[in-house]
C-alpha atoms as a PDB file:
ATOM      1  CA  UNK A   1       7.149   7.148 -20.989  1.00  0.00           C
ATOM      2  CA  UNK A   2       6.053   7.483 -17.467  1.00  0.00           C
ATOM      3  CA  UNK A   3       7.493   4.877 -15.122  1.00  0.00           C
ATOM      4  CA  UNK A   4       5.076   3.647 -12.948  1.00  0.00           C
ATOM      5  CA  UNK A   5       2.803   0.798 -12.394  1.00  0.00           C
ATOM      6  CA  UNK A   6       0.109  -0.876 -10.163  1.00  0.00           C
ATOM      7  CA  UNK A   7       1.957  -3.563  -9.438  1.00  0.00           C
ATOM      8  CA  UNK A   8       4.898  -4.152  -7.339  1.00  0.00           C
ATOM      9  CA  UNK A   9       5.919  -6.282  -4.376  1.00  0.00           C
ATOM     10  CA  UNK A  10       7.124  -3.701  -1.553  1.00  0.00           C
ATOM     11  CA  UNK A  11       4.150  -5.537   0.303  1.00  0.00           C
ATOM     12  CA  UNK A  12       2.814  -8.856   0.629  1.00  0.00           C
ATOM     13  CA  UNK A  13      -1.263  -9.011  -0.934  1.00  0.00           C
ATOM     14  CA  UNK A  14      -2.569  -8.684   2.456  1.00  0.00           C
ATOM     15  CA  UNK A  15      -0.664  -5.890   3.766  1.00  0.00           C
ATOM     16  CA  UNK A  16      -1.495  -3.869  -0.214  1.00  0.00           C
ATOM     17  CA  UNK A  17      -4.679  -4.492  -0.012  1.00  0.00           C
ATOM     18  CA  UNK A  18      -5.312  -3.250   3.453  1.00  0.00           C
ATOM     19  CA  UNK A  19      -3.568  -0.492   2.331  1.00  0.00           C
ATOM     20  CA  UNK A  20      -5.757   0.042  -0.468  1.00  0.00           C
ATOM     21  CA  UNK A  21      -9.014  -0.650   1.449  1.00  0.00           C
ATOM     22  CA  UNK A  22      -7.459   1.892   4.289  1.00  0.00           C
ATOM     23  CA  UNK A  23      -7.650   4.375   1.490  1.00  0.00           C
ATOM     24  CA  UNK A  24     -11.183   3.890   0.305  1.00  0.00           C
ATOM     25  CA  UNK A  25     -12.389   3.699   4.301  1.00  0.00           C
ATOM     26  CA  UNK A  26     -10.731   7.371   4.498  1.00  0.00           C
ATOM     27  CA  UNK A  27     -12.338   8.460   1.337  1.00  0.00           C
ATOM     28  CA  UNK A  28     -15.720   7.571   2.467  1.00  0.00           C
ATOM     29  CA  UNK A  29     -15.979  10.085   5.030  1.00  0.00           C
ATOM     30  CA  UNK A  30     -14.493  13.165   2.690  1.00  0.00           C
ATOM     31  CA  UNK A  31     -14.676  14.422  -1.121  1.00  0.00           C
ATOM     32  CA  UNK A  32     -11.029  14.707  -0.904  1.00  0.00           C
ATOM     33  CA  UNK A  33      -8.955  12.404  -2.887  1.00  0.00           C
ATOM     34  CA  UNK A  34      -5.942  10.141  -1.308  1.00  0.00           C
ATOM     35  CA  UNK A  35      -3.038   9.047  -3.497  1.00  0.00           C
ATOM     36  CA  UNK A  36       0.488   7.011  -2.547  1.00  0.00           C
ATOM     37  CA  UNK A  37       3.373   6.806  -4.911  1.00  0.00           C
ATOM     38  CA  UNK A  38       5.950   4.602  -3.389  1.00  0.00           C
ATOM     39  CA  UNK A  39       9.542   4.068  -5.457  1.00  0.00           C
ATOM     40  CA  UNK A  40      12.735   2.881  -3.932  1.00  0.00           C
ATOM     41  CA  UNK A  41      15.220   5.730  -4.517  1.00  0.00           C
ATOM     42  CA  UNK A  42      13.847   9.585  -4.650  1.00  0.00           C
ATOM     43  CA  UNK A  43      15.394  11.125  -7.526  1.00  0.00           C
ATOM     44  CA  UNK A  44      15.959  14.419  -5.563  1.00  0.00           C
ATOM     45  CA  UNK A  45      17.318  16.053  -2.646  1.00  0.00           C
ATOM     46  CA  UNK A  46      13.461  16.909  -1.019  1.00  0.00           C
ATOM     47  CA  UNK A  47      11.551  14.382  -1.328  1.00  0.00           C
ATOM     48  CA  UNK A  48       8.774  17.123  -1.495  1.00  0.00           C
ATOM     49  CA  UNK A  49       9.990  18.049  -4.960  1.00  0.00           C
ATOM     50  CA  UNK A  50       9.964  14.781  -5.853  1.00  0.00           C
ATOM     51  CA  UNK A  51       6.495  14.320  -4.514  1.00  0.00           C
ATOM     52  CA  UNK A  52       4.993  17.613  -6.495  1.00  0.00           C
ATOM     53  CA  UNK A  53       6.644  16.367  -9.539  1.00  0.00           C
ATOM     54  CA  UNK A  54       4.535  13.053  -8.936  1.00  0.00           C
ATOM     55  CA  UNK A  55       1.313  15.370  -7.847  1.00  0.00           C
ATOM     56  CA  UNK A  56       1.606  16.879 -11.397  1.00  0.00           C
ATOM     57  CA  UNK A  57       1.959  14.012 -13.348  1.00  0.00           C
ATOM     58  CA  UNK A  58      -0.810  12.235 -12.032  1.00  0.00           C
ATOM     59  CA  UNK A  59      -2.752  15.323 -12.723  1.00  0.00           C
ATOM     60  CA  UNK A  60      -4.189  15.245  -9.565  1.00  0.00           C
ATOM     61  CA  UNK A  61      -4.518  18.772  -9.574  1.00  0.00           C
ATOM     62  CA  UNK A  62      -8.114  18.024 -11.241  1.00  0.00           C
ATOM     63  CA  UNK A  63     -10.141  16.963  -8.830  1.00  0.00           C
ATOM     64  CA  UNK A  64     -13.264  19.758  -8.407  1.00  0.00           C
ATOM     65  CA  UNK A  65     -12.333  21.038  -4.854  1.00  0.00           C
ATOM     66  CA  UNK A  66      -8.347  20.778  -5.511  1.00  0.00           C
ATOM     67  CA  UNK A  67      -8.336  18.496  -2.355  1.00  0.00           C
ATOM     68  CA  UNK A  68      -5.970  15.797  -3.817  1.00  0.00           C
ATOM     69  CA  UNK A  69      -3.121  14.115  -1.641  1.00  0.00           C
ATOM     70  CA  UNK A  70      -0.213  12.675  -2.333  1.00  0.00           C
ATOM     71  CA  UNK A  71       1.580  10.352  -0.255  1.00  0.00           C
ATOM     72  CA  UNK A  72       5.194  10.114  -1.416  1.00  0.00           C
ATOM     73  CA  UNK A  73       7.375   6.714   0.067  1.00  0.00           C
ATOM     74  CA  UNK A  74      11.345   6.178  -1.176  1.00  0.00           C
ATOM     75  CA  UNK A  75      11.586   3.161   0.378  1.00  0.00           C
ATOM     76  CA  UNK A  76      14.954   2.287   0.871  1.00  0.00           C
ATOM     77  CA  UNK A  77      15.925   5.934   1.213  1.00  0.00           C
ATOM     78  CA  UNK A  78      13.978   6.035   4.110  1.00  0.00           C
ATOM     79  CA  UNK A  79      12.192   9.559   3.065  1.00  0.00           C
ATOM     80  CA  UNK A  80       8.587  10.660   2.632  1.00  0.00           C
ATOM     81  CA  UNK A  81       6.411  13.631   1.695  1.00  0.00           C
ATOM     82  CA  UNK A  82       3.097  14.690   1.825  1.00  0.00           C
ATOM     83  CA  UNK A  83       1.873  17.145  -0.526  1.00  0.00           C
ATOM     84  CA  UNK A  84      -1.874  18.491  -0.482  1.00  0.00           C
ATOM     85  CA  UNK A  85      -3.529  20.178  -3.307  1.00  0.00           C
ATOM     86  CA  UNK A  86      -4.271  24.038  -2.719  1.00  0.00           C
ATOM     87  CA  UNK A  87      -7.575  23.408  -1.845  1.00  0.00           C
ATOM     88  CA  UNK A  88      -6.576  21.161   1.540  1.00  0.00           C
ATOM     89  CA  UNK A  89      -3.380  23.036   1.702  1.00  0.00           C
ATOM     90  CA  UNK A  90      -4.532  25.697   2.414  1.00  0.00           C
ATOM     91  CA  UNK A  91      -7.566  25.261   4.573  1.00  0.00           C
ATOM     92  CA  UNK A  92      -4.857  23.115   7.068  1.00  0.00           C
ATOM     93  CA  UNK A  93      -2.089  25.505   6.814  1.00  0.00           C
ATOM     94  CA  UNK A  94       1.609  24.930   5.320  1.00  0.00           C
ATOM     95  CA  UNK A  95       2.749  23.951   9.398  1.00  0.00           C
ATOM     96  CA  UNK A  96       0.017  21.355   9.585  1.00  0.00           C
ATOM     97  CA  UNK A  97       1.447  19.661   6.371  1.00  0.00           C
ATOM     98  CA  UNK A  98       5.409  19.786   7.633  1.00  0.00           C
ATOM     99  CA  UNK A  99       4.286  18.503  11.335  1.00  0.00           C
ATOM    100  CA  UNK A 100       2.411  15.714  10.403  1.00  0.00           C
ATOM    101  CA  UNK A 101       5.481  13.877   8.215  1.00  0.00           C
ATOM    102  CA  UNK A 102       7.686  14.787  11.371  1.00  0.00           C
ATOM    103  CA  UNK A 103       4.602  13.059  13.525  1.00  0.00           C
ATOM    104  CA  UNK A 104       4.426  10.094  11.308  1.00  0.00           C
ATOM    105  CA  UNK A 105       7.645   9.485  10.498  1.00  0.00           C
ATOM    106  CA  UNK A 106       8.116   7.721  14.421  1.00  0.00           C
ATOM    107  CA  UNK A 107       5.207   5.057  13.359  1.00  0.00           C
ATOM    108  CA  UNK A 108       7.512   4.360  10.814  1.00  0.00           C
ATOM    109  CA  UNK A 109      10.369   3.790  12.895  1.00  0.00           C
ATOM    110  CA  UNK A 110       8.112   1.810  15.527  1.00  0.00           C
ATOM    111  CA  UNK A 111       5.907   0.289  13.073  1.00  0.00           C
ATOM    112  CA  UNK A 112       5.484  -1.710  10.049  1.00  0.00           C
ATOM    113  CA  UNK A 113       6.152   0.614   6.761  1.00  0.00           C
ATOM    114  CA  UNK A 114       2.443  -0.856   5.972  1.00  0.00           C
ATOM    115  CA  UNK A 115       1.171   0.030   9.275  1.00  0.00           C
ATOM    116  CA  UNK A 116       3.048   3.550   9.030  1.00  0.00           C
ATOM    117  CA  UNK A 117       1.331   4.258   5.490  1.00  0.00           C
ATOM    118  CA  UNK A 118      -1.617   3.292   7.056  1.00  0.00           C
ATOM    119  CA  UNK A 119      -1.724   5.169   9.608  1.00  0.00           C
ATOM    120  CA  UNK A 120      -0.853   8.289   7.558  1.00  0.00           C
ATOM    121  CA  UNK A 121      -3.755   7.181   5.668  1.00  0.00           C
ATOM    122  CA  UNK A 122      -5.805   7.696   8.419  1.00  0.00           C
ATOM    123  CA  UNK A 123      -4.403  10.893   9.508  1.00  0.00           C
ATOM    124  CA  UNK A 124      -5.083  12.622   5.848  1.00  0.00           C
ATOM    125  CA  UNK A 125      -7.948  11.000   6.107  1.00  0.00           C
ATOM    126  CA  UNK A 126      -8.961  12.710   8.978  1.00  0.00           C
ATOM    127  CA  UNK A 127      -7.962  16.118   7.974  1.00  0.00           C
ATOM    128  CA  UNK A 128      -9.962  16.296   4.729  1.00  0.00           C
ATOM    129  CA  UNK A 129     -13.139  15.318   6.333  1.00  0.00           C
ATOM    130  CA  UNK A 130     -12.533  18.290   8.162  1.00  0.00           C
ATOM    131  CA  UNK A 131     -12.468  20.493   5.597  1.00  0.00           C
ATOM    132  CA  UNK A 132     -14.168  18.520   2.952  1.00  0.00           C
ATOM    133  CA  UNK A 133     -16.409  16.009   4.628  1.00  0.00           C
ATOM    134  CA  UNK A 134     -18.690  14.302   2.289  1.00  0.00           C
ATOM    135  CA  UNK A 135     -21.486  14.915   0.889  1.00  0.00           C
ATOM    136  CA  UNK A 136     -23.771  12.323  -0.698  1.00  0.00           C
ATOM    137  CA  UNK A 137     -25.149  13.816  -3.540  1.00  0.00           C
ATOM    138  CA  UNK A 138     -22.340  15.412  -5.155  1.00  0.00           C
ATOM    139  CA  UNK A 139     -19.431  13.373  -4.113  1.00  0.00           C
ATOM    140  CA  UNK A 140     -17.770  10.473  -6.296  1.00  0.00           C
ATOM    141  CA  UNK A 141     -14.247   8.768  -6.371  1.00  0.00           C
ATOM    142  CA  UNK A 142     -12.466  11.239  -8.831  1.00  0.00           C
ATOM    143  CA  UNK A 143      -8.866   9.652  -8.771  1.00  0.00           C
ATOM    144  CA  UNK A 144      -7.995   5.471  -8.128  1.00  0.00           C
ATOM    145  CA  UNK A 145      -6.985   4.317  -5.208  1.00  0.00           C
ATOM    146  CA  UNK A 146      -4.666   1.151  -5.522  1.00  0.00           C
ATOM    147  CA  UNK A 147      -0.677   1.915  -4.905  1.00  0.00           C
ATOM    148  CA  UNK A 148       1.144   3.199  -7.664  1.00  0.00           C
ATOM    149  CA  UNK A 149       4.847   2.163  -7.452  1.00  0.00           C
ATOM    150  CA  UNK A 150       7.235   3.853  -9.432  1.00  0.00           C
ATOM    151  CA  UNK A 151      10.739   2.674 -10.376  1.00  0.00           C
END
């Protein structure tokens, strides 16, 4: 049994569904697909291992383009991890993907943790639609977007 659910008070309504709707907003403007896990304790050492482990599970490794994201948040470990599909990995390059959790882990620190995700949001966001900006015809929502909270 997988662990995980859609329902979990990290946040208050308000700040989840912003959240959710800051997801959509980025998704409207890319065919790439945004994702956020967020748990309590990581299980592991990297949080990026935890994050792939995630990544696989979902099986968000089937969207058409293999732009999927992941957004990994242990919240009272105080860790995060991005990790990008091949696809999106790729076409940003493996630096890109390490200097943006170093850039957005500061919001955190400065910031709400719902105005951090957010803002990380924003930032993927931004990245796929330039590599994968949308396209009208072919494009449709290939993976949810409301929070999935773990254990």
């Amino acid at each position: 049994m997988w662990p995980f659910s859609t329902d979990k008070h990290f946040f208050s309504k308000e700040d989840n569904d912003l959240i959710v709707q800051s997801i959509r907003d980025a998704e409207r403007q890319t065919s790439g697909e945004i994702r956020i896990f967020i748990e309590s304790h990581c299980e592991y050492v990297e949080p990026l291992d935890r994050a792939a482990e995630i990544f696989a599970k979902l099986k968000m490794e089937n969207t058409k383009l293999r732009n999927g994201v992941l957004f990994y948040v242990a919240m009272k470990d105080h860790q995060l991890a991005i990790f990008a599909d091949k696809g999106i990995h790729d076409a940003a390059g493996h630096e890109y993907w390490k200097s943006i959790v170093k850039q957005k882990l500061s919001v955190f620190k400065n910031d709400s943790v719902a105005h951090g995700i957010m803002a990380t949001i924003t930032a993927i966001g931004d990245t796929l639609k330039t590599y994968f900006p949308y396209e009208h015809e072919v494009d449709k929502n290939e993976l949810p977007d409301e929070i999935i909270f773990g254990a």
